[in-house]
Protein backbone atom coordinates (compact mmCIF):
# COMPACT_ATOMS: atom_id res chain seq x y z
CA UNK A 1 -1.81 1.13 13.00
CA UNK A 2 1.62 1.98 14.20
CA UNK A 3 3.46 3.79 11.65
CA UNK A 4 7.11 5.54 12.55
CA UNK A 5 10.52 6.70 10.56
CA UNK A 6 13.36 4.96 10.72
CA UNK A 7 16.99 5.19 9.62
CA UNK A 8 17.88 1.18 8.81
CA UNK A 9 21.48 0.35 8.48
CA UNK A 10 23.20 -0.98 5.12
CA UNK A 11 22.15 -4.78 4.55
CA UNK A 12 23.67 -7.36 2.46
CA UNK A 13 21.76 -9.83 1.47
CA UNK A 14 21.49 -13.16 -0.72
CA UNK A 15 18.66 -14.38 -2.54
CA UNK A 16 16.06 -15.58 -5.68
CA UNK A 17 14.32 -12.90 -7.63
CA UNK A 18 11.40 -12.56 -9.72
CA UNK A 19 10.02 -10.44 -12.34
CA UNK A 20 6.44 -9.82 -13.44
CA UNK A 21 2.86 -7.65 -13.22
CA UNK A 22 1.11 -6.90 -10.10
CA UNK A 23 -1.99 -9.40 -11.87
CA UNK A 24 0.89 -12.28 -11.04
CA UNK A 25 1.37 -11.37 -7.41
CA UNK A 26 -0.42 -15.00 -6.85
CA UNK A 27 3.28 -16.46 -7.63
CA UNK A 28 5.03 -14.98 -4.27
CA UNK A 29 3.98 -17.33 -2.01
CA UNK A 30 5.41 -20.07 -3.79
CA UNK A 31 9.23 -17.80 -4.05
CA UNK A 32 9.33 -18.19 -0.23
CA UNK A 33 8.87 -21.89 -0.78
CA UNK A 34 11.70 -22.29 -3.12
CA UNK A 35 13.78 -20.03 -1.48
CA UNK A 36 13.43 -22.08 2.04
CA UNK A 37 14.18 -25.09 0.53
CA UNK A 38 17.80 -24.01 -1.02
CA UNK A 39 18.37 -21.71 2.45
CA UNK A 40 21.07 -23.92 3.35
CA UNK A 41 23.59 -23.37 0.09
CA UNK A 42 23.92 -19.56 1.24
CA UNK A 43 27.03 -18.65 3.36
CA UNK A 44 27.52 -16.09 6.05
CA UNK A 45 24.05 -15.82 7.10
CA UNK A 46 23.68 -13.83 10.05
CA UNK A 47 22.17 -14.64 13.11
CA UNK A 48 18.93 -13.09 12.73
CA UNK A 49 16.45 -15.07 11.62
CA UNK A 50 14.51 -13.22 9.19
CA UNK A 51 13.71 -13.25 5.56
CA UNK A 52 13.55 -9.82 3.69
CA UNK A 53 12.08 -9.43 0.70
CA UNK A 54 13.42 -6.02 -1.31
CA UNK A 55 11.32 -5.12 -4.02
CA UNK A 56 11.22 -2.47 -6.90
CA UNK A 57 7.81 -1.10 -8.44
CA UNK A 58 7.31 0.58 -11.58
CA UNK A 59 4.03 1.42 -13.45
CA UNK A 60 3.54 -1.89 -15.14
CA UNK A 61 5.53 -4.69 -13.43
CA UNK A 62 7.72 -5.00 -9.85
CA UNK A 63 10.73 -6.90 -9.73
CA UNK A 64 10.67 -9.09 -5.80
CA UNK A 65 13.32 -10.75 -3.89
CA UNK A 66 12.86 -13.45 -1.06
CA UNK A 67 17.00 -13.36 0.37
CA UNK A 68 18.60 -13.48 3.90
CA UNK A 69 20.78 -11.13 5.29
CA UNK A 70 24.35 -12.18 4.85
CA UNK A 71 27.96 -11.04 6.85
CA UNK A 72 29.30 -10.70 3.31
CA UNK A 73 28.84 -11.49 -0.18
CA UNK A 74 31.59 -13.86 -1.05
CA UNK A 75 29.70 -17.21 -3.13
CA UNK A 76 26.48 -16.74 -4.45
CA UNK A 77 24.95 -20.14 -5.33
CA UNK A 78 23.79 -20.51 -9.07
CA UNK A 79 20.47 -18.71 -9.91
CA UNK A 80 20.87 -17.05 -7.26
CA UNK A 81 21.67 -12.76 -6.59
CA UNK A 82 23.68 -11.12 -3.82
CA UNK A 83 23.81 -7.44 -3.18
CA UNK A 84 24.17 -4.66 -0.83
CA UNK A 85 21.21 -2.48 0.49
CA UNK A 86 22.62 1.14 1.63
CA UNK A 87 21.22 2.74 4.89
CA UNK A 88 18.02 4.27 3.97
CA UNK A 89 15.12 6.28 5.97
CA UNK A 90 11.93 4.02 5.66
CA UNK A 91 8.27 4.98 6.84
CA UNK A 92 7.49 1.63 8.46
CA UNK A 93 4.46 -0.58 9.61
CA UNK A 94 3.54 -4.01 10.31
CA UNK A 95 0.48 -5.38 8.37
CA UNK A 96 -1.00 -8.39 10.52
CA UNK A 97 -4.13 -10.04 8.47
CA UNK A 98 -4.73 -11.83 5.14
CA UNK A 99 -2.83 -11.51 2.30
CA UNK A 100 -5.94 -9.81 0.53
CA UNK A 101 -5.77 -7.30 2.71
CA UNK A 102 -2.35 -6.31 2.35
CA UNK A 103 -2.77 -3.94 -0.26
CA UNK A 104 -4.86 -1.89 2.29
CA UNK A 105 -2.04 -2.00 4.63
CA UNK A 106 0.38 -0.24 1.88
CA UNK A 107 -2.85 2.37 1.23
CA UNK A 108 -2.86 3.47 5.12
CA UNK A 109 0.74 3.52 4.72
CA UNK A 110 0.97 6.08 1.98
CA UNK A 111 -1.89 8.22 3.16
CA UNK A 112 0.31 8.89 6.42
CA UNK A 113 3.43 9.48 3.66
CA UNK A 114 1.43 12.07 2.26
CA UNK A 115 -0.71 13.69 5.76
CA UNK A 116 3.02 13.86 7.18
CA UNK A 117 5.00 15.23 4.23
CA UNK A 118 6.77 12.21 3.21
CA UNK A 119 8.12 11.64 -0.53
CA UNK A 120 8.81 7.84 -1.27
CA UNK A 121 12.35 7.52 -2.73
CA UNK A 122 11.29 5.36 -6.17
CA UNK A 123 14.81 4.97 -6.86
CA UNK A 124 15.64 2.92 -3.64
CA UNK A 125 13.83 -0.93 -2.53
CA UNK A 126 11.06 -1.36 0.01
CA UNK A 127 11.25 -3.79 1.97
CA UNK A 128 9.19 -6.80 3.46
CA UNK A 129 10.87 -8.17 6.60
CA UNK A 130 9.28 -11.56 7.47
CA UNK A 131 10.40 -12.74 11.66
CA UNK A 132 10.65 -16.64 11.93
CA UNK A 133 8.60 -16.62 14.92
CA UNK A 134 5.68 -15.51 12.58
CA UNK A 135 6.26 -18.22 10.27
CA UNK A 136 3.96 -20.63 11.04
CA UNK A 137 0.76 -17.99 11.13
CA UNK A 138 2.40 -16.78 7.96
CA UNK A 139 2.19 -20.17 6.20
CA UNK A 140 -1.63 -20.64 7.52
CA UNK A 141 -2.43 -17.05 5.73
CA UNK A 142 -2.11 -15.17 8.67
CA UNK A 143 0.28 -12.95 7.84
CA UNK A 144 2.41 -10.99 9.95
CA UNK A 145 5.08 -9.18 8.43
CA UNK A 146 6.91 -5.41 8.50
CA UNK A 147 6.44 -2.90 5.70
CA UNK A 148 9.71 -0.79 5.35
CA UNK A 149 8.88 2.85 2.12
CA UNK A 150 12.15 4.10 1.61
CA UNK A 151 11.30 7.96 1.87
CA UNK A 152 13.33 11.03 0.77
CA UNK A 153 15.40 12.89 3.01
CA UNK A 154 16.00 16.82 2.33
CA UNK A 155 18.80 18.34 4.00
C-alpha cells in the first residue's frame, strides 16, 4: 500500500450530511445516491470531477458528508450545507477492494501514523475523495477511493 504526506489546499465545498453510529455505516451508500441525483441544483462546481466526502469521528457516532467542491459558496440549495475546508497535512492512501474491507484499509493506515510518528489532528475532517472515472467499479462494490488523516504538524 502506498501511503505518503501531503499538504492539500483549502476546499470549499457543497453538500448533504448525515449523522449517526458506526453500526449504521450501511446507510452511506445510499447518501451518494441522493446526493447524485440533486448534483445539478449546486452552483460553481469546479471542474474536477470528484465527490469528497469530509467526515468527523468521535467515540460513539461520526457525522459524513457526500459534497462537491465548489468556486465559492454563494446559494446553498435547501437541506443542503456549504463550507470551507482549510489547507491541512493529510497521511493519505487509496483503498481499492470491497467495502468490508475498508476498515482494514484505515487500520494499515494508522499503524504507518503511529510506526512514522504521526498524530491525527481529531479536531480537523478526513476525507474520502471518490474520482468519476472509478464510479462505475464503485457502484458494482468495487471500490476505489482515496483516504486523506488530517495529521498534526509541530513547528
Amino acid at each position: 500500500m502506498d501511503i505518503q504526506v501531503v499538504e492539500k489546499n483549502e476546499l470549499r465545498v457543497v453538500g448533504i450530511s448525515w449523522n449517526g453510529s458506526y453500526t449504521e455505516t450501511n446507510k452511506i451508500p445510499k447518501l451518494f445516491t441522493k446526493f447524485e441525483q440533486r448534483l445539478e441544483e449546486i452552483s460553481f462546481k469546479t471542474e474536477e470531477p470528484v465527490l469528497i466526502a469530509p467526515f468527523h469521528s468521535r467515540e460513539t457516532e461520526f457525522t459524513y458528508y457526500v459534497t462537491a467542491p465548489v468556486e465559492k459558496i454563494t446559494e446553498i440549495p435547501e437541506g443542503m450545507v456549504g463550507f470551507t475546508i482549510p489547507s491541512k497535512n493529510y497521511v493519505v492512501t487509496t483503498h481499492k477492494g470491497k467495502p468490508d474491507e475498508v476498515e482494514n484499509t484505515y487500520n494499515l493506515l494508522f499503524t504507518w501514523m503511529k510506526e512514522y510518528g504521526y498524530e491525527q489532528d481529531h479536531q480537523a475532517l478526513s476525507l474520502e475523495i471518490y474520482k468519476e472515472e472509478h464510479k462505475e467499479q464503485n457502484a458494482s462494490g468495487d471500490l476505489h477511493f482515496e483516504i486523506y488523516l488530517p495529521v498534526m504538524v509541530y513547528k
